[in-house]
C-alpha atoms as a PDB file:
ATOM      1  CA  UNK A   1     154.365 202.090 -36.041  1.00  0.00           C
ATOM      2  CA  UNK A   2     151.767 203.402 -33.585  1.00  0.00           C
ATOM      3  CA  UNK A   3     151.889 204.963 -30.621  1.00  0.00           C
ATOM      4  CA  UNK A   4     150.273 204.380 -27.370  1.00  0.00           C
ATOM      5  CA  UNK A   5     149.576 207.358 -25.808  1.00  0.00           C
ATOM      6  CA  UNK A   6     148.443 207.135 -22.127  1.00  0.00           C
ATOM      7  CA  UNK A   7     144.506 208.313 -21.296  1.00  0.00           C
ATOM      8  CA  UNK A   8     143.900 210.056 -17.756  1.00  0.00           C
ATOM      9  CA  UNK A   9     141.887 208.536 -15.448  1.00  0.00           C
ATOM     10  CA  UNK A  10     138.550 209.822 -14.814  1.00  0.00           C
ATOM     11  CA  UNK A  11     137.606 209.939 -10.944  1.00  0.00           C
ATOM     12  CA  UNK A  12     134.372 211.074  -9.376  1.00  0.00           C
ATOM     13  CA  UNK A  13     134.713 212.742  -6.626  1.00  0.00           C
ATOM     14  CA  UNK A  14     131.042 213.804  -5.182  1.00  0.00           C
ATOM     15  CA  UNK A  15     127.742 212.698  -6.923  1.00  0.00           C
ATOM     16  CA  UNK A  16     124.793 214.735  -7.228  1.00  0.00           C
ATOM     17  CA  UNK A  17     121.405 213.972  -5.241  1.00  0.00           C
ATOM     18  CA  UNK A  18     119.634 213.469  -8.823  1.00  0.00           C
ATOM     19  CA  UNK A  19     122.150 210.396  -9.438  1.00  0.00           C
ATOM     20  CA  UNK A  20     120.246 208.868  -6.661  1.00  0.00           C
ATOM     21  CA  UNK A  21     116.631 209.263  -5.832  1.00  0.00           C
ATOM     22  CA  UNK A  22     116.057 209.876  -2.115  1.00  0.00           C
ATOM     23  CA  UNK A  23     115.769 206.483  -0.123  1.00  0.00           C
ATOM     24  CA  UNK A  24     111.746 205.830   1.171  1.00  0.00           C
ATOM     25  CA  UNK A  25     110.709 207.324   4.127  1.00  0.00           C
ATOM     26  CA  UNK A  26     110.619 204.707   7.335  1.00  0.00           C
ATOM     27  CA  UNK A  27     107.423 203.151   7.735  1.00  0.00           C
ATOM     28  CA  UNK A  28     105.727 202.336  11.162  1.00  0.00           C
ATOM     29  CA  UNK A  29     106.762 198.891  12.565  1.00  0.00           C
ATOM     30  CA  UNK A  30     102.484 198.153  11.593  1.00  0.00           C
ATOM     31  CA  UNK A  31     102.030 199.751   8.415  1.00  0.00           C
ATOM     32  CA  UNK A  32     103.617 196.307   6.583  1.00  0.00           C
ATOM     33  CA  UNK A  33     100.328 194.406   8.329  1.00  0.00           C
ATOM     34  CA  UNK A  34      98.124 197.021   7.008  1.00  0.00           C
ATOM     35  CA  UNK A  35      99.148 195.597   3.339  1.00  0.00           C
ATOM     36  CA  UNK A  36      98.573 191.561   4.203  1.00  0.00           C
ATOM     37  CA  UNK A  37      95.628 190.339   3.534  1.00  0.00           C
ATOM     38  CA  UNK A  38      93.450 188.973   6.684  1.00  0.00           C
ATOM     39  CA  UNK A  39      93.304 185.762   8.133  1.00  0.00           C
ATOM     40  CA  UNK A  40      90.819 182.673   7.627  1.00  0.00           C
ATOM     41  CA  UNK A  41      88.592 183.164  10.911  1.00  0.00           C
ATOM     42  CA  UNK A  42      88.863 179.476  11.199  1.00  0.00           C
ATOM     43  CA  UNK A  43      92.282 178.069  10.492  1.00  0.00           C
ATOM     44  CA  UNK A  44      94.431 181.562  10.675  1.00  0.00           C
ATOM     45  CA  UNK A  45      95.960 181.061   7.311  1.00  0.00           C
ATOM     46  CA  UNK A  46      96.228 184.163   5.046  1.00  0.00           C
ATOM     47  CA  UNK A  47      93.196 184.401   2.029  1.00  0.00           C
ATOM     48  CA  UNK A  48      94.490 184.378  -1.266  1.00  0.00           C
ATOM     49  CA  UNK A  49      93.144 186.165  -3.877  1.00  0.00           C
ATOM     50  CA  UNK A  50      90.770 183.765  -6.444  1.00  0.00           C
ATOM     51  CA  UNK A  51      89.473 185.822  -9.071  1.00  0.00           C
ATOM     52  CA  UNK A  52      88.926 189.403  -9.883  1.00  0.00           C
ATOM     53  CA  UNK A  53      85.795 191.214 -11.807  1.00  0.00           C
ATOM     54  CA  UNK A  54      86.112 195.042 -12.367  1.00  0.00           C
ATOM     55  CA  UNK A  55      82.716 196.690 -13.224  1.00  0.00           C
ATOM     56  CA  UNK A  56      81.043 200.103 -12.569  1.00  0.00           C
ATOM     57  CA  UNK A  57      79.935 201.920  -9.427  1.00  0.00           C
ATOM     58  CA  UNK A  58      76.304 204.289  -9.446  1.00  0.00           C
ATOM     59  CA  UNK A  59      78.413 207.629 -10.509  1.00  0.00           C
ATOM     60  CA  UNK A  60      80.133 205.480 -13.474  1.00  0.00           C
ATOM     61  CA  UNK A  61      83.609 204.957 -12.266  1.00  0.00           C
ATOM     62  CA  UNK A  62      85.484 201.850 -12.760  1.00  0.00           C
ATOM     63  CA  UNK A  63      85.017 199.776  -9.756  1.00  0.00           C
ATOM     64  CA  UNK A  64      87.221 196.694  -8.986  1.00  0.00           C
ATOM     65  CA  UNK A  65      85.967 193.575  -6.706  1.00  0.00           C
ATOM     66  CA  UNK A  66      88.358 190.973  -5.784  1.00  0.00           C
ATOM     67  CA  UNK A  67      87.204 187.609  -4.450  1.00  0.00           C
ATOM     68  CA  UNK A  68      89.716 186.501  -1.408  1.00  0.00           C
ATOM     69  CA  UNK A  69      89.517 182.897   0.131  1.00  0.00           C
ATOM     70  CA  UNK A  70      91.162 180.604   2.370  1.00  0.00           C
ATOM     71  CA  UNK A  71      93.571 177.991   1.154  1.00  0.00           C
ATOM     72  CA  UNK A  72      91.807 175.217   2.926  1.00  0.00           C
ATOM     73  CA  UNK A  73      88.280 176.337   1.560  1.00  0.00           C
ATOM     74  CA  UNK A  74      87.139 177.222   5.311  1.00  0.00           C
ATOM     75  CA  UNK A  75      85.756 180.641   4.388  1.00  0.00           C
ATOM     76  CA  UNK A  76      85.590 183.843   1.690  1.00  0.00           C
ATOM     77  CA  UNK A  77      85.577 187.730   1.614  1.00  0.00           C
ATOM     78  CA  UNK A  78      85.036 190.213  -1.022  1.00  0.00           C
ATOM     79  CA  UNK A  79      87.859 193.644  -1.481  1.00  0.00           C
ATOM     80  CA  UNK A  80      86.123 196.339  -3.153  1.00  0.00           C
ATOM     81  CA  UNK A  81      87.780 199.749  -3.383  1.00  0.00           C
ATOM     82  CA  UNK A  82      90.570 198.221  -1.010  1.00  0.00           C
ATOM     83  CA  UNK A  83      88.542 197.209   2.036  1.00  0.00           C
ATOM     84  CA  UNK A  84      87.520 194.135   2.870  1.00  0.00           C
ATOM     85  CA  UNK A  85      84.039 192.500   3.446  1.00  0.00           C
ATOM     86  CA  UNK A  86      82.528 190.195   6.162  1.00  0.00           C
ATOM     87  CA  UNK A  87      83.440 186.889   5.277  1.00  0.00           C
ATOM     88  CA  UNK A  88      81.208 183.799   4.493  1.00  0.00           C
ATOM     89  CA  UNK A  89      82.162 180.976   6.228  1.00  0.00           C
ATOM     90  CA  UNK A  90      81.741 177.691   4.367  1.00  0.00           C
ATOM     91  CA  UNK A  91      79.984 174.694   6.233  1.00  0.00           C
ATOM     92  CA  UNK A  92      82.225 172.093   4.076  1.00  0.00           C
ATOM     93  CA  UNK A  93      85.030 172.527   2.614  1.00  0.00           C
ATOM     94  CA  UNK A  94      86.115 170.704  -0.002  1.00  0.00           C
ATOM     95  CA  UNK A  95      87.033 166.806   0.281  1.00  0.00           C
ATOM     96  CA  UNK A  96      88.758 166.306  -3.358  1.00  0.00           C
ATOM     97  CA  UNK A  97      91.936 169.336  -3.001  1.00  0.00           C
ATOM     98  CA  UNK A  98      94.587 167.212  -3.394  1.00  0.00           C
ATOM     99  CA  UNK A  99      97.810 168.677  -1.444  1.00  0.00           C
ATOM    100  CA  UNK A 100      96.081 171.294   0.818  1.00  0.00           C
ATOM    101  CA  UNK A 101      95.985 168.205   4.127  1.00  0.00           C
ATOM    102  CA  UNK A 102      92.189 167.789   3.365  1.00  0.00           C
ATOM    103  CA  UNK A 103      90.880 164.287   3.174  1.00  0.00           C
ATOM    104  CA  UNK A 104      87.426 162.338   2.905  1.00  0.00           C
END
């Protein structure tokens, strides 16, 4: 025969601070624009990034350049070391995108 023999339950009463890590500081209502990438000068869409080459600067250290452009092909920027470049606007965009609204 066997017995069944009741278990206590097990309640938590208080948790300890290193159950949880602290929640992020609040960020300035700007600080989430800080992170977006900038606007085509032309249309006012956001770049997106197209390719990335990494490299070295004159003191030897690894050096990242990202090309950025604008979805409709109206203009491009270079990000090195997090900043952005002046862009190069582009006199024609391209006529054979299919799906981006531009036509010949």
């Amino acid at each position: 025969m066997v017995e069944i023999v009741p278990v206590p339950r097990i309640i938590v009463v208080a948790q300890s601070k290193m159950d949880h890590p602290a929640p992020p500081a609040p960020r300035d209502h700007a600080a989430p624009e800080d992170d977006r990438p900038p606007t085509c000068p032309v249309c006012a869409r956001r770049l997106a990034i197209i390719g990335m080459r990494s490299g070295r600067d004159e003191a030897g250290g690894r050096v990242r350049r990202q090309l950025w452009g604008c979805p409709s092909g109206h203009a491009t920027t270079f990000r090195t070391a997090g900043v952005f470049g002046p862009f190069d606007i582009l006199i024609d965009p391209p006529v054979d995108v299919p799906g981006h609204g531009v036509t010949a």
